[in-house]
N, C-alpha and C. Protein backbone atom coordinates (compact mmCIF):
# COMPACT_ATOMS: atom_id res chain seq x y z
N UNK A 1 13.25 -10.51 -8.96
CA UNK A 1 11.86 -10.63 -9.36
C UNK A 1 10.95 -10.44 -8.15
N UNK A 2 9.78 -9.68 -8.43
CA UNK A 2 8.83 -9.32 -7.54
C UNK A 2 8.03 -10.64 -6.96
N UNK A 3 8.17 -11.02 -6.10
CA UNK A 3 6.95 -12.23 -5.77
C UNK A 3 5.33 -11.14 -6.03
N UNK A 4 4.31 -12.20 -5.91
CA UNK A 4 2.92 -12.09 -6.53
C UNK A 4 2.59 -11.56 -5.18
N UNK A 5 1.23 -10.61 -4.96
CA UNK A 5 0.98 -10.13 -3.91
C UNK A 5 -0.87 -10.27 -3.73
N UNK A 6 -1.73 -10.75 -3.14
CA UNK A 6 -2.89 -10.50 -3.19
C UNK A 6 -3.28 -9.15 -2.62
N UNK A 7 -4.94 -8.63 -3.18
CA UNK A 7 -5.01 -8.16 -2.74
C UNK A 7 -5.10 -7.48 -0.83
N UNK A 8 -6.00 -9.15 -0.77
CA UNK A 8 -5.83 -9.26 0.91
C UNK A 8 -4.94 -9.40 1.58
N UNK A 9 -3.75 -9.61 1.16
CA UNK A 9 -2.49 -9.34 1.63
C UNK A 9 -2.03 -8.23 2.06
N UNK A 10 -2.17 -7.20 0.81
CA UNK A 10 -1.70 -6.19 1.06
C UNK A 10 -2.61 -5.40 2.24
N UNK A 11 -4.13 -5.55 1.97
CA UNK A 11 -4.71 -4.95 3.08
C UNK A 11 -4.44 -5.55 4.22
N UNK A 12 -3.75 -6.42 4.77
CA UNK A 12 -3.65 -7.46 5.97
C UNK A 12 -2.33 -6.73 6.57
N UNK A 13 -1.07 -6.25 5.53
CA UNK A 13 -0.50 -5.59 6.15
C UNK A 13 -0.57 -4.15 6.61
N UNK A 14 -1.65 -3.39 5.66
CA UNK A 14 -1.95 -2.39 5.88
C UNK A 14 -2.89 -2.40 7.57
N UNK A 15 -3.47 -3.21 7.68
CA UNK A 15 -3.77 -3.33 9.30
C UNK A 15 -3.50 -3.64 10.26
N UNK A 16 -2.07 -3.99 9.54
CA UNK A 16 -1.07 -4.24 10.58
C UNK A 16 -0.43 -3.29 11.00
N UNK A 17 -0.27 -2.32 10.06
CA UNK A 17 0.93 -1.61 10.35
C UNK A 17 -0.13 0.10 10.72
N UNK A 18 -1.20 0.13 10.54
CA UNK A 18 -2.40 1.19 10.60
C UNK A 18 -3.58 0.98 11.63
N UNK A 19 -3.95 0.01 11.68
CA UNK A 19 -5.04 -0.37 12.79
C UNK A 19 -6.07 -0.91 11.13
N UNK A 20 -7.24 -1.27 12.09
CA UNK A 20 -8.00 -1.66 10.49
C UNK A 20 -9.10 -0.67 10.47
N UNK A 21 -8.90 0.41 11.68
CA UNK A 21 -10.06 1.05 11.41
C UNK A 21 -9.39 2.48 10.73
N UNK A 22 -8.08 2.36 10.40
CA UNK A 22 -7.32 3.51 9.96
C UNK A 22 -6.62 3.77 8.73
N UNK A 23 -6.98 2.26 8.44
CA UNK A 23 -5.76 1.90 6.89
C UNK A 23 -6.67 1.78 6.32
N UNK A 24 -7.78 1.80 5.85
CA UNK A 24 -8.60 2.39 4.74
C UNK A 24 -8.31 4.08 4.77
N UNK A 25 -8.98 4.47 5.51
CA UNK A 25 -8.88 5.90 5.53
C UNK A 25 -7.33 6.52 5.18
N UNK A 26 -6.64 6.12 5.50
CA UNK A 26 -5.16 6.54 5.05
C UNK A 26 -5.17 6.21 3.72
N UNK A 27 -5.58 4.96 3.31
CA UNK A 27 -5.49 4.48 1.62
C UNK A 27 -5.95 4.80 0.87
N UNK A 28 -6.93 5.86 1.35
CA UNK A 28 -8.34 6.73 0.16
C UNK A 28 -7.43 8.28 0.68
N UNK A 29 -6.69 8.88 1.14
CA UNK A 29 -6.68 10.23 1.09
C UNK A 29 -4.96 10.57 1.15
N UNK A 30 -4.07 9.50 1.27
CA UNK A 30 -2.47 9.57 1.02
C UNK A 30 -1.53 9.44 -0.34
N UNK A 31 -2.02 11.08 -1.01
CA UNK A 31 -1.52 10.43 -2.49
C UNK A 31 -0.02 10.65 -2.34
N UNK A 32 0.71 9.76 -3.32
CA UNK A 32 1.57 9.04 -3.14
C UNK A 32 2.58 9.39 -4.74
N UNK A 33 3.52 10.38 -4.82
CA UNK A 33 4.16 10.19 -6.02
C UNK A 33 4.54 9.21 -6.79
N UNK A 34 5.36 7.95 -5.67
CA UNK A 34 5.15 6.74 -6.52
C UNK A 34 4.31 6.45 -7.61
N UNK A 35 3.53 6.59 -6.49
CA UNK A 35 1.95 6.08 -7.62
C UNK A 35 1.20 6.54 -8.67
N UNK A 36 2.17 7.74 -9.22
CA UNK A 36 1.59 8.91 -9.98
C UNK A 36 0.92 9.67 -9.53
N UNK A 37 1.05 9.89 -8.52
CA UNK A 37 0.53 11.10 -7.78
C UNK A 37 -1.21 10.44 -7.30
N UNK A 38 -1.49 9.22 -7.28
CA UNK A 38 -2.64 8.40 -6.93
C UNK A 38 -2.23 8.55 -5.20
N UNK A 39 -3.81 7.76 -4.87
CA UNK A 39 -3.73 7.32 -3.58
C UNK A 39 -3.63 6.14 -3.20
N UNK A 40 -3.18 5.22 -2.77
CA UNK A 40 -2.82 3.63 -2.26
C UNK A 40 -4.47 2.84 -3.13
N UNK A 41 -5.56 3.62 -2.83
CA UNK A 41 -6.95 3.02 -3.72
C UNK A 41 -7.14 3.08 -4.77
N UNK A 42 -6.70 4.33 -5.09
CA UNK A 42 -6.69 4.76 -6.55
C UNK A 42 -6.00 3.66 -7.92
N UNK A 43 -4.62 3.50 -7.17
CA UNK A 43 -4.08 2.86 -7.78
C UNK A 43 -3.99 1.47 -8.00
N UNK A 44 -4.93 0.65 -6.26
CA UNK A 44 -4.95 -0.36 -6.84
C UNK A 44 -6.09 -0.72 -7.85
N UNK A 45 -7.30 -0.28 -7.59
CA UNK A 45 -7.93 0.37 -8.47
C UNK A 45 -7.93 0.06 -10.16
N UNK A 46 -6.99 1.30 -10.68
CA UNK A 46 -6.14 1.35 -11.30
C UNK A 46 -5.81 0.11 -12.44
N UNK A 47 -5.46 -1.24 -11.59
CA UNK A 47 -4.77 -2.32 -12.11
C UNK A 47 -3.50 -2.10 -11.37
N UNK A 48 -3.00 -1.05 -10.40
CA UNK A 48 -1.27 -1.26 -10.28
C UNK A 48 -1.14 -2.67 -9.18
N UNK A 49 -0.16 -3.13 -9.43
CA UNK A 49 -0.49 -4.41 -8.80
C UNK A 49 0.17 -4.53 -7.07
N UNK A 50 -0.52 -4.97 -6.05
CA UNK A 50 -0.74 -4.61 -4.84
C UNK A 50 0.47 -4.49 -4.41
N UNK A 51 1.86 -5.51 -5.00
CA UNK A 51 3.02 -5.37 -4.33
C UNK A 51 3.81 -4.01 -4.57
N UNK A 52 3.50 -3.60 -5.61
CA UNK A 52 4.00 -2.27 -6.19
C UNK A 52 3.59 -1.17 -5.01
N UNK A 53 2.18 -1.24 -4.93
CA UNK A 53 1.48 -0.42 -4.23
C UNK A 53 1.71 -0.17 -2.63
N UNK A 54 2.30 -1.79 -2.17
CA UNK A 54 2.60 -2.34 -0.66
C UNK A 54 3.83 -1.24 -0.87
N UNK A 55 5.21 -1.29 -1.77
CA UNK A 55 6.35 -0.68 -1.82
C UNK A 55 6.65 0.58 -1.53
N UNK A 56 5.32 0.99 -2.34
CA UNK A 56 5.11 2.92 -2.06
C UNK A 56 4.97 3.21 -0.90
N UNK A 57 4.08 2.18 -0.09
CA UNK A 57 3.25 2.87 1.47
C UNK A 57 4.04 2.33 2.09
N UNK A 58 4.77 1.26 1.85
CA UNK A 58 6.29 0.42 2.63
C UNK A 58 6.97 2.15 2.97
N UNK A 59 7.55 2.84 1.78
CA UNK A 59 8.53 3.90 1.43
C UNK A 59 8.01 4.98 2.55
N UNK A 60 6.54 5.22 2.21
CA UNK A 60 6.07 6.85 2.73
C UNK A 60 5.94 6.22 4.52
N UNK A 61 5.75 5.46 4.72
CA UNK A 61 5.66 4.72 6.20
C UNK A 61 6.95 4.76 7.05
N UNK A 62 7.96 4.79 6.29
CA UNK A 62 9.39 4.33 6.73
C UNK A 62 9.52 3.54 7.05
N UNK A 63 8.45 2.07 6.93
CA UNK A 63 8.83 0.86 7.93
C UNK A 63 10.11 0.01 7.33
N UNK A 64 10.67 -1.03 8.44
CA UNK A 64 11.73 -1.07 8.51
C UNK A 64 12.13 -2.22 7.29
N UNK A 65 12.95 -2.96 6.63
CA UNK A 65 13.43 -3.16 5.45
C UNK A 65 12.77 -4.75 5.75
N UNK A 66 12.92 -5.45 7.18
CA UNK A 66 11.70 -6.29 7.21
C UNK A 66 10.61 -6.37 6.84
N UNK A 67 10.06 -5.53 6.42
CA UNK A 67 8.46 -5.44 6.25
C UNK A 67 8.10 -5.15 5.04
N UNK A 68 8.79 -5.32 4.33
CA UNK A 68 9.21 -5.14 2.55
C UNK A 68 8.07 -6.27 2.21
């Protein structure tokens, strides 16, 4: 089972792992098959729910199985 993910979470790791002046901009223009062919915004957006969304950019990032 998926644990629950906020949204500020997910952006917290996204500036972690992007800078914070870079992980927006990556999250509005990196579409993402996962995501149906969306972009990390699009989809949360969307309703897809942030941990789903963390998984995809986890995947296209390659980061390491820690950071799941």
């Amino acid at each position: 089972m998926l644990f629950s993910m906020r949204h500020s979470e997910f952006w917290e790791r996204m500036d972690l792992h992007l800078g914070e002046s870079y992980a927006r901009v990556w999250a509005d223009t990196q579409v993402i098959g996962d995501l149906d062919h969306r972009t990390p915004t699009e989809a949360l957006d969307a309703g897809v729910a942030p941990k789903q969304v963390w998984r995809a950019v986890h995947s296209r990032l390659q980061l390491p199985p820690s950071e799941r």
